[in-house]
Protein backbone atom coordinates (compact mmCIF):
# COMPACT_ATOMS: atom_id res chain seq x y z
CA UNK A 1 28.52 -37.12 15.42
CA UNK A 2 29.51 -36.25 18.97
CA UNK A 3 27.50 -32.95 19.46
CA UNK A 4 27.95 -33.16 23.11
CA UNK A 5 31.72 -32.59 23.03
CA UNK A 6 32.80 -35.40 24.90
CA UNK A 7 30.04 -34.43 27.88
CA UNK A 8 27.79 -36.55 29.31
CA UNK A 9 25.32 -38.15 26.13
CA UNK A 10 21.89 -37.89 27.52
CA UNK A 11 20.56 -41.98 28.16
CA UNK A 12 17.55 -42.86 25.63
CA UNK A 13 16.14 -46.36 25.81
CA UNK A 14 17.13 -48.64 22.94
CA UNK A 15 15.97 -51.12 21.42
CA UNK A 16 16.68 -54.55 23.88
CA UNK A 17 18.34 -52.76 26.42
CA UNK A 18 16.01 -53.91 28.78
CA UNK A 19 13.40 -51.37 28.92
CA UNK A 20 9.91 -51.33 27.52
CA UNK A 21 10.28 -49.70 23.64
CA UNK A 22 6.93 -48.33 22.73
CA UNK A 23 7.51 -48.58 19.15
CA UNK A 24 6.88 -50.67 16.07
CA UNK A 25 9.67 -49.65 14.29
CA UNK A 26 13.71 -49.75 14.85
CA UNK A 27 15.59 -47.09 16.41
CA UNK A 28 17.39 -47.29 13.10
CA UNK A 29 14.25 -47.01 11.15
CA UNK A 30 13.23 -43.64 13.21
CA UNK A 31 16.27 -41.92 13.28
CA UNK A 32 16.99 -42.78 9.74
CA UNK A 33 13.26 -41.46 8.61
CA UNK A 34 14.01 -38.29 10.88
CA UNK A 35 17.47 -37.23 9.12
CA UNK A 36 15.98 -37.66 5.74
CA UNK A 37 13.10 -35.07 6.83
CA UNK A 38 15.88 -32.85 8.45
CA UNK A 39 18.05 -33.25 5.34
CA UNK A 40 14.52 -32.40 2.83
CA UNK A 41 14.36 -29.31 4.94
CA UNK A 42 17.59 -28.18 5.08
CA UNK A 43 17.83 -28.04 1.51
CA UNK A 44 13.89 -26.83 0.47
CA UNK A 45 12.68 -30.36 -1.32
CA UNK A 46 9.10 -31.23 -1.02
CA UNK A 47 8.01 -33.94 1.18
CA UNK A 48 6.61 -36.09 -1.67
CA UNK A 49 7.85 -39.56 -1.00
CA UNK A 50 6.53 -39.96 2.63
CA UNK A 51 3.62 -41.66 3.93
CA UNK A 52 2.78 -39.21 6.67
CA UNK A 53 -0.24 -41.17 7.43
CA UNK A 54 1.86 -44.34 8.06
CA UNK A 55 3.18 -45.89 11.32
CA UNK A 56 6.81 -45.22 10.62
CA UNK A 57 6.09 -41.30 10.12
CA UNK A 58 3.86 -40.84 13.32
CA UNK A 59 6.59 -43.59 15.37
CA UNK A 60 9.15 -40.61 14.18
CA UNK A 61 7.48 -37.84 14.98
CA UNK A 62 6.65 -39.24 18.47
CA UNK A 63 10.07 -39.78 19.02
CA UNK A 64 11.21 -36.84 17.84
CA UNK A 65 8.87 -34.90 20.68
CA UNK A 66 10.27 -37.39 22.96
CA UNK A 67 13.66 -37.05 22.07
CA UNK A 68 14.69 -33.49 20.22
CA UNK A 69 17.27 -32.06 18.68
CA UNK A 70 20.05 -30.67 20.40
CA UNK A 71 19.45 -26.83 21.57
CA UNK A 72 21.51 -24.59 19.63
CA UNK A 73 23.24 -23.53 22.81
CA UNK A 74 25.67 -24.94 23.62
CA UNK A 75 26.45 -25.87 20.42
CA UNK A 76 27.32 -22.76 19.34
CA UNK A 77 29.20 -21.05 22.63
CA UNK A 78 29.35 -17.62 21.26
CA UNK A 79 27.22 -14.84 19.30
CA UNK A 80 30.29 -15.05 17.16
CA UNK A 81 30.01 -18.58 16.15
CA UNK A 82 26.07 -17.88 16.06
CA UNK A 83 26.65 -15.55 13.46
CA UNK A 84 29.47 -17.03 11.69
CA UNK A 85 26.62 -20.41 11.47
CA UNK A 86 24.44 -18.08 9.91
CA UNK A 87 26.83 -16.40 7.81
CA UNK A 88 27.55 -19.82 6.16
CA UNK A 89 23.90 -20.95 6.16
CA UNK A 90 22.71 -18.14 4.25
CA UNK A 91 25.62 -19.12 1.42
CA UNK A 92 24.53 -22.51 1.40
CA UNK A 93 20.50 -21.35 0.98
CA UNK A 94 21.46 -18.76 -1.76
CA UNK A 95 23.64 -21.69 -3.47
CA UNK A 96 20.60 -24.28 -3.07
CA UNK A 97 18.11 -21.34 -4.81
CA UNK A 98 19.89 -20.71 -7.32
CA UNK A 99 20.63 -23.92 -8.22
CA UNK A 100 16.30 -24.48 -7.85
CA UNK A 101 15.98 -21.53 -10.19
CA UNK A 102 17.76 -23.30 -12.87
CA UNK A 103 15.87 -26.57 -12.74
CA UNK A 104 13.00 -24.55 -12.62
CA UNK A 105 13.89 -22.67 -15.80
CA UNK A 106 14.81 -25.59 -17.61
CA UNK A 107 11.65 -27.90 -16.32
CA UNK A 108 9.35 -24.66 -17.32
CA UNK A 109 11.19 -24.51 -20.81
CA UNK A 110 10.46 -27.78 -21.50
CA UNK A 111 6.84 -27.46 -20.62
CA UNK A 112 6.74 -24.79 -22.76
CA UNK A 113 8.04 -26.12 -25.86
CA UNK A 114 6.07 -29.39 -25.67
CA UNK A 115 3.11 -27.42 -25.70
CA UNK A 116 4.47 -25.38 -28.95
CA UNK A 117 5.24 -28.82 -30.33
CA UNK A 118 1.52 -29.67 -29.92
């Protein structure tokens, strides 16, 4: 995804190309770990499946200091498209509750009629 429009891509040292890498772990294997974690928190899931004590997970984290996110300006060049962002996030997080509510309801239903059965 080309966030930068075209612009100039800030330069980060990969893999080979030369420069010292100070990590373990792949490029691939960083990024990779760091949009699952963005993905779990976009849409509320627990972090249950990571080793956050583990190499990989403190490699990502250090790269993600070294190396954030884009800011969200200029990505979004206007209060308008701020808002409109927003507007459509806020859809998205009711949808994803919602949807949690009913798992929740039907994994709490469950419970409770196992422990009827008993």
């Amino acid at each position: 995804i080309d966030r930068f429009d075209g612009g100039a891509i800030p330069t980060q040292p990969q893999q080979g190309s030369g420069s010292e890498w100070s990590y373990t772990h792949s490029e691939h294997e960083l990024a990779s770990l760091l949009h699952n974690l963005d993905i779990n928190t976009h849409f509320r899931m627990p972090n249950v499946y990571y080793q956050t004590q583990g190499t990989l997970y403190s490699e990502a984290m250090s790269y993600r200091q070294q190396y954030p996110p884009p800011p969200f300006y200029p990505r979004f060049q206007s209060p308008e498209e701020w808002n409109e962002y927003r507007r459509a996030d806020q859809v998205d997080y009711n949808a994803i509750m919602d949807r949690n509510e009913a798992v929740f309801y039907e994994q709490y239903g469950a419970h409770m009629r196992a422990q009827e059965e008993q």
